[in-house]
N, C-alpha and C. Protein backbone atom coordinates (compact mmCIF):
# COMPACT_ATOMS: atom_id res chain seq x y z
N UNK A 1 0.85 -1.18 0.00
CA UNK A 1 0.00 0.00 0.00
C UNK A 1 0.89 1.24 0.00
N UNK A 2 1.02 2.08 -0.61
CA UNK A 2 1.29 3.64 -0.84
C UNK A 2 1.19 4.54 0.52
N UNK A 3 1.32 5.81 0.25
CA UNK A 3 1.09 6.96 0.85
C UNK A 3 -0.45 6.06 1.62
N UNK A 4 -0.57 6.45 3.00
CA UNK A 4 -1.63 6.40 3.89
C UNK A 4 -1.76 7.25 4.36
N UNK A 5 -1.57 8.12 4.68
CA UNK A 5 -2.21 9.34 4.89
C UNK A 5 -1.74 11.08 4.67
N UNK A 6 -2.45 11.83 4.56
CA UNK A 6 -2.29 12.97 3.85
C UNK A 6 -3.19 14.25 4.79
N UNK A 7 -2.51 15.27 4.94
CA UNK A 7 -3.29 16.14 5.88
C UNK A 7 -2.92 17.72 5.04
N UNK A 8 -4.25 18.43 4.84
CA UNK A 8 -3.53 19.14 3.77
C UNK A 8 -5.36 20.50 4.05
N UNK A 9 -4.89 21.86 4.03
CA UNK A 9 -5.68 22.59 4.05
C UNK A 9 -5.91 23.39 2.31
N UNK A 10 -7.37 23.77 2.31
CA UNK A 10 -8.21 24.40 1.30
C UNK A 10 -9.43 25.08 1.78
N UNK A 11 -8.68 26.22 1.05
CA UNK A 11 -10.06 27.20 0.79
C UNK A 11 -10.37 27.39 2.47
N UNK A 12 -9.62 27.31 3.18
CA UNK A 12 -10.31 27.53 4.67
C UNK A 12 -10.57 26.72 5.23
N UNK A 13 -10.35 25.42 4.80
CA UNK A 13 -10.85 24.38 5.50
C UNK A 13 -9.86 23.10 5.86
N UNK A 14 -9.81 22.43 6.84
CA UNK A 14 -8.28 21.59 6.94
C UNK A 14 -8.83 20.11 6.60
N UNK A 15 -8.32 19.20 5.56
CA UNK A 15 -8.69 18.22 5.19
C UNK A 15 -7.29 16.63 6.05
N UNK A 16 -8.07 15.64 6.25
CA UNK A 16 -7.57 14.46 6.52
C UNK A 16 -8.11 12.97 5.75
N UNK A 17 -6.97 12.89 5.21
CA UNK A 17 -7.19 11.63 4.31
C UNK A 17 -6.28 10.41 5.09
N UNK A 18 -7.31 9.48 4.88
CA UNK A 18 -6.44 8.32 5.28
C UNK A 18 -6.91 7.20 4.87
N UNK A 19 -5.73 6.11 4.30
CA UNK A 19 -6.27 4.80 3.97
C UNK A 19 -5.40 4.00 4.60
N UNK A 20 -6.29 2.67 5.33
CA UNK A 20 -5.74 1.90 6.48
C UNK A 20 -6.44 1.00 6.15
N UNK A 21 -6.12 -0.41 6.64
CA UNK A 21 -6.86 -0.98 6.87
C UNK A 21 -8.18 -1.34 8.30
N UNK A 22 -9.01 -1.71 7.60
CA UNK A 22 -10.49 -1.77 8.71
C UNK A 22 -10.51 -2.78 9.62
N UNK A 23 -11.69 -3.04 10.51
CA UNK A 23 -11.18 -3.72 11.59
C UNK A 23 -11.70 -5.23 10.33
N UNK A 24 -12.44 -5.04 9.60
CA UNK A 24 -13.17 -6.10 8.46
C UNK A 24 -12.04 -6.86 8.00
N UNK A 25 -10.64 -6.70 7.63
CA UNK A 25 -9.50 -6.73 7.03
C UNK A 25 -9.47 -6.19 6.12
N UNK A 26 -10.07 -5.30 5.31
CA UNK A 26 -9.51 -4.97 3.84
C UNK A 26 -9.44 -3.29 4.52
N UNK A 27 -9.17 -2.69 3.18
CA UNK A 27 -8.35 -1.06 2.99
C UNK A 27 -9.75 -0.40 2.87
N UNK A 28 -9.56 0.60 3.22
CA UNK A 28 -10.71 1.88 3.28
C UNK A 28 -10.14 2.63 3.48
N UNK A 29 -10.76 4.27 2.72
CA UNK A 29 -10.48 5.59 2.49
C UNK A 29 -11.17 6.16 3.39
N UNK A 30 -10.70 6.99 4.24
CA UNK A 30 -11.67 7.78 5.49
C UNK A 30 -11.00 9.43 4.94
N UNK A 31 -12.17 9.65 5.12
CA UNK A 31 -11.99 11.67 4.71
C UNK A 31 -12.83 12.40 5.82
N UNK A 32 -12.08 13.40 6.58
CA UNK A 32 -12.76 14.00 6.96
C UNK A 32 -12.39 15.65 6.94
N UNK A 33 -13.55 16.56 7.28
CA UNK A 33 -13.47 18.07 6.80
C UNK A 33 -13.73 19.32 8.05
N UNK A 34 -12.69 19.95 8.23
CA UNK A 34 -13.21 20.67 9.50
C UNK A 34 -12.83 21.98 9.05
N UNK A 35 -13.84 23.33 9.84
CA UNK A 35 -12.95 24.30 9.84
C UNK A 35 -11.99 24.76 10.29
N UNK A 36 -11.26 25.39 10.16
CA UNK A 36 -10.14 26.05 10.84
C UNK A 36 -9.87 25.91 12.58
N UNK A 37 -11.48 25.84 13.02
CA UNK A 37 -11.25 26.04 14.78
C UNK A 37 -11.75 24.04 15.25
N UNK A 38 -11.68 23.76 13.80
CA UNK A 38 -11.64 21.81 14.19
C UNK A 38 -13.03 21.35 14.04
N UNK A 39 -13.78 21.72 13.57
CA UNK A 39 -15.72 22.18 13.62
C UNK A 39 -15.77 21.01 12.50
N UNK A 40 -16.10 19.57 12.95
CA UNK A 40 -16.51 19.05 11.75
C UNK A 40 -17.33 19.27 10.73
N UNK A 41 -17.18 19.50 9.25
CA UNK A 41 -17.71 19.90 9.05
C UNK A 41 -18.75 18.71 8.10
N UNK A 42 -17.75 17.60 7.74
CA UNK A 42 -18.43 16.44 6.68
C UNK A 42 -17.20 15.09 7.11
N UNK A 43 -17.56 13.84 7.35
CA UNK A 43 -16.43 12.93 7.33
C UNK A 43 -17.82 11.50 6.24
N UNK A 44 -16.66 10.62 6.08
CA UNK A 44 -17.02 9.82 5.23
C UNK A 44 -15.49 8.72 5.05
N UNK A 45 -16.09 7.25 4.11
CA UNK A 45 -15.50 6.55 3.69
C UNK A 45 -15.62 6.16 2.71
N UNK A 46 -14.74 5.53 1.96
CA UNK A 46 -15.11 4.58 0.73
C UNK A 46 -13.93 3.20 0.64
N UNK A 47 -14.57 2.04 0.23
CA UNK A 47 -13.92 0.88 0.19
C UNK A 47 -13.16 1.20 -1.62
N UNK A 48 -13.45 2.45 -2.18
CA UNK A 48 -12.47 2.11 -3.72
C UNK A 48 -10.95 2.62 -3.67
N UNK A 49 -10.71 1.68 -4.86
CA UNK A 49 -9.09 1.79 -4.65
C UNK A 49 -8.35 3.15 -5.15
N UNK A 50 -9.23 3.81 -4.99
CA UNK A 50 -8.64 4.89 -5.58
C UNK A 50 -7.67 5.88 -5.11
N UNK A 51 -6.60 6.64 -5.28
CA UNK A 51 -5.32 6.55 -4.44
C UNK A 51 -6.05 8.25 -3.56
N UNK A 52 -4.62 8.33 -2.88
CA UNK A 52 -5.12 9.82 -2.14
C UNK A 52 -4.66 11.20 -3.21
N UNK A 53 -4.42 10.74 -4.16
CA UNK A 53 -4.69 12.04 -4.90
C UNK A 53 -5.69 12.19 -5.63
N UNK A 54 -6.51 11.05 -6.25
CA UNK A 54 -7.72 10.94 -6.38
C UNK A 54 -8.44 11.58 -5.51
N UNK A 55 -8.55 11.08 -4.23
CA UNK A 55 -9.24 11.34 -3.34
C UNK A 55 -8.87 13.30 -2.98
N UNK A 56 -7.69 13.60 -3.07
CA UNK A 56 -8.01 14.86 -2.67
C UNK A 56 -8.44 15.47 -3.97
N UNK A 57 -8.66 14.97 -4.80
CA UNK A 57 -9.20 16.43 -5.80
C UNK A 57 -11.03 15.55 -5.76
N UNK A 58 -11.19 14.81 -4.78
CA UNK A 58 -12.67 14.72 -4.76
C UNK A 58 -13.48 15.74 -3.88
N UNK A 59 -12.36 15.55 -2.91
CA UNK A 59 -13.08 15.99 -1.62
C UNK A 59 -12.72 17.67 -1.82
N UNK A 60 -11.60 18.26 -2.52
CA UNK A 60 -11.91 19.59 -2.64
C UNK A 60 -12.85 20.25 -3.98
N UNK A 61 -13.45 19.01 -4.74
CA UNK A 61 -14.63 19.53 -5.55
C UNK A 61 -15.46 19.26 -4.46
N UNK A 62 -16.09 18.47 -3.69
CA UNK A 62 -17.11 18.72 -2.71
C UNK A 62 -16.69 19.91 -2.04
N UNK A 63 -15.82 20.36 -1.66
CA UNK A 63 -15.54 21.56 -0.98
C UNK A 63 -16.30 22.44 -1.78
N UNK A 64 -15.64 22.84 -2.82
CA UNK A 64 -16.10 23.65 -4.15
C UNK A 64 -17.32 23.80 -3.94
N UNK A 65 -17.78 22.51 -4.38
CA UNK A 65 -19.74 22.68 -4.47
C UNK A 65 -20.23 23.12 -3.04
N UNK A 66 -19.75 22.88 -1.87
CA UNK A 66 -20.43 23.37 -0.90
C UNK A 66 -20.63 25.07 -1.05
N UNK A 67 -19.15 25.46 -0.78
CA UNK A 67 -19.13 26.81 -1.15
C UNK A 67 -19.65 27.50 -2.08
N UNK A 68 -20.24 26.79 -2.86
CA UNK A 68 -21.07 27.84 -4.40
C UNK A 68 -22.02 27.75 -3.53
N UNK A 69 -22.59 27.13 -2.27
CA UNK A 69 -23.96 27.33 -1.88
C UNK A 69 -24.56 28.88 -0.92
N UNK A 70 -25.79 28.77 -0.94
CA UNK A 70 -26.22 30.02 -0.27
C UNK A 70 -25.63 29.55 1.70
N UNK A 71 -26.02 28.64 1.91
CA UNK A 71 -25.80 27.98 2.80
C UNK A 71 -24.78 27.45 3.44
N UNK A 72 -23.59 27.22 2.97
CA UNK A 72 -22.67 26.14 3.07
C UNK A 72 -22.81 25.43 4.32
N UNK A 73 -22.55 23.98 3.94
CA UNK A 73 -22.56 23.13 5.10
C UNK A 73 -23.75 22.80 5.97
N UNK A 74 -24.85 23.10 5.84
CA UNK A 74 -26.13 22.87 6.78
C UNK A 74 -26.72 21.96 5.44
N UNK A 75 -27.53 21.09 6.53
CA UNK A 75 -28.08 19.99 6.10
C UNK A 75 -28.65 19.80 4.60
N UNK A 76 -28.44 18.98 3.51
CA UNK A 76 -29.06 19.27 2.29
C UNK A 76 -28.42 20.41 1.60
N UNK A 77 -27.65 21.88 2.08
CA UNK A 77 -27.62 22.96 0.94
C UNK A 77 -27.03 22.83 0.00
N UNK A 78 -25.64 21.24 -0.22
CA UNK A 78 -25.60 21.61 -1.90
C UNK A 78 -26.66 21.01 -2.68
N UNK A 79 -27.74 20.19 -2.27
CA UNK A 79 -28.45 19.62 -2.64
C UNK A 79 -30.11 19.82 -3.09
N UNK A 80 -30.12 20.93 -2.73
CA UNK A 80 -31.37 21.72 -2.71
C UNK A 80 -31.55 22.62 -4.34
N UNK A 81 -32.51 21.92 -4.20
CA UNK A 81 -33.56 22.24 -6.24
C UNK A 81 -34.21 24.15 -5.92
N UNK A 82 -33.86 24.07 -7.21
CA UNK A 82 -34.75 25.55 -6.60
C UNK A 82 -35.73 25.53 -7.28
N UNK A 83 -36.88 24.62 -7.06
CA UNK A 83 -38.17 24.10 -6.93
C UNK A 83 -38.68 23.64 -5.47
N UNK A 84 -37.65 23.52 -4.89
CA UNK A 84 -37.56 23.03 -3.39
C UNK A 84 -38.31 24.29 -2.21
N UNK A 85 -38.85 24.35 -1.47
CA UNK A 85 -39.11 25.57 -0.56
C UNK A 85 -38.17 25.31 0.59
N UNK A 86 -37.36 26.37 0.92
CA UNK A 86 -36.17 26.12 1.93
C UNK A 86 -37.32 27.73 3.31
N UNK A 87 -37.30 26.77 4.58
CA UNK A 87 -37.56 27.49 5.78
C UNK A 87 -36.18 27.97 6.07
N UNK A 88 -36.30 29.16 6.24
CA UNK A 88 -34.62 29.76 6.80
C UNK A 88 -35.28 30.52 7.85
N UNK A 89 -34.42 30.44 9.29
CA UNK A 89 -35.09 31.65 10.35
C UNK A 89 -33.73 32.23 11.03
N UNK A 90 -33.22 32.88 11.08
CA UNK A 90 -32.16 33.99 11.58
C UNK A 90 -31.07 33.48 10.81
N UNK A 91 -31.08 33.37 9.74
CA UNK A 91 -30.28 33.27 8.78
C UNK A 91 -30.01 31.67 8.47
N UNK A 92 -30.48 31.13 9.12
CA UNK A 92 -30.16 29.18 9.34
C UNK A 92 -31.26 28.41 7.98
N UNK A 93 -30.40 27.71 7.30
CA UNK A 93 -31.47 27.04 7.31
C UNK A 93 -32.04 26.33 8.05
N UNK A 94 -33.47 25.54 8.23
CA UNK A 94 -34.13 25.19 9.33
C UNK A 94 -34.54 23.64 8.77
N UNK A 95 -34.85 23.63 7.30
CA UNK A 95 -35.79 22.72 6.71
C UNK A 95 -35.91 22.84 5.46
N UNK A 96 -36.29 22.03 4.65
CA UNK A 96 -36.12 21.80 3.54
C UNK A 96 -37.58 21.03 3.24
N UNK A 97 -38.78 21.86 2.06
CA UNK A 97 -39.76 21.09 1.55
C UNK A 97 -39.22 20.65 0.63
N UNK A 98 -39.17 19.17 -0.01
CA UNK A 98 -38.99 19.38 -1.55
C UNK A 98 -40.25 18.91 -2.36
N UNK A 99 -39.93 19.69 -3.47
CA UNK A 99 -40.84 19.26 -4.05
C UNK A 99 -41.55 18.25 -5.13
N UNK A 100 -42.48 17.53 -4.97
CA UNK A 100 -42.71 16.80 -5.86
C UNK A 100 -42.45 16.14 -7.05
N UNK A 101 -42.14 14.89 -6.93
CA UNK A 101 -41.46 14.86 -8.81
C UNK A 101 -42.17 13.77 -9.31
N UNK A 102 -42.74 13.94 -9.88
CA UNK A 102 -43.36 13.01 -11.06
C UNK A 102 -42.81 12.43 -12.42
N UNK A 103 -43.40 11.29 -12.26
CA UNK A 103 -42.65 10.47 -13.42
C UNK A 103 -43.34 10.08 -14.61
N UNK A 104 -43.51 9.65 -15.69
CA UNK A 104 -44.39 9.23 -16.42
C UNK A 104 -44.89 7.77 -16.57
């Protein structure tokens, strides 16, 4: 196995990559995303073999897309349709309607 782990900041945000093996026996990719004062902000895994430079230009396009949001980082905002009705109350989002989709 290669490089296992990688610790590396963007855009404001401090990233940790690591591939180890699991308690299962095989290799897994663990990513996780905090701000600056350690504030998780997103963590995750994946069982693909894909190396850690793969992996960091994934996780700083998820960065990316968060940040194009009105929202960043609260529940659903890169994910939200703007067909969707979003409750916001002191600036938060709160909730998320979405809306209906029909199929044929």
């Amino acid at each position: 196995m290669s490089e296992s782990k990688r610790n590396f900041e963007y855009r404001g945000h401090r990233v940790e990559l690591t591939r180890e093996e699991c308690l299962g026996g095989w290799v897994q990719t663990y990513y996780y995303v905090t701000d600056k004062g350690g504030y998780e902000l997103e963590c995750d895994f994946s069982e693909s073999e894909d190396t850690l430079n793969t992996w960091e230009d994934i996780v700083k396009a998820r960065i990316d897309e968060e940040l194009e949001c009105d929202h960043p980082w609260q529940i659903g905002a890169s994910w939200i349709s703007e067909d969707d009705v979003c409750i916001i109350k002191d600036g938060n989002l709160i909730e998320v309607q979405c809306c209906e989709v029909s199929y044929p």
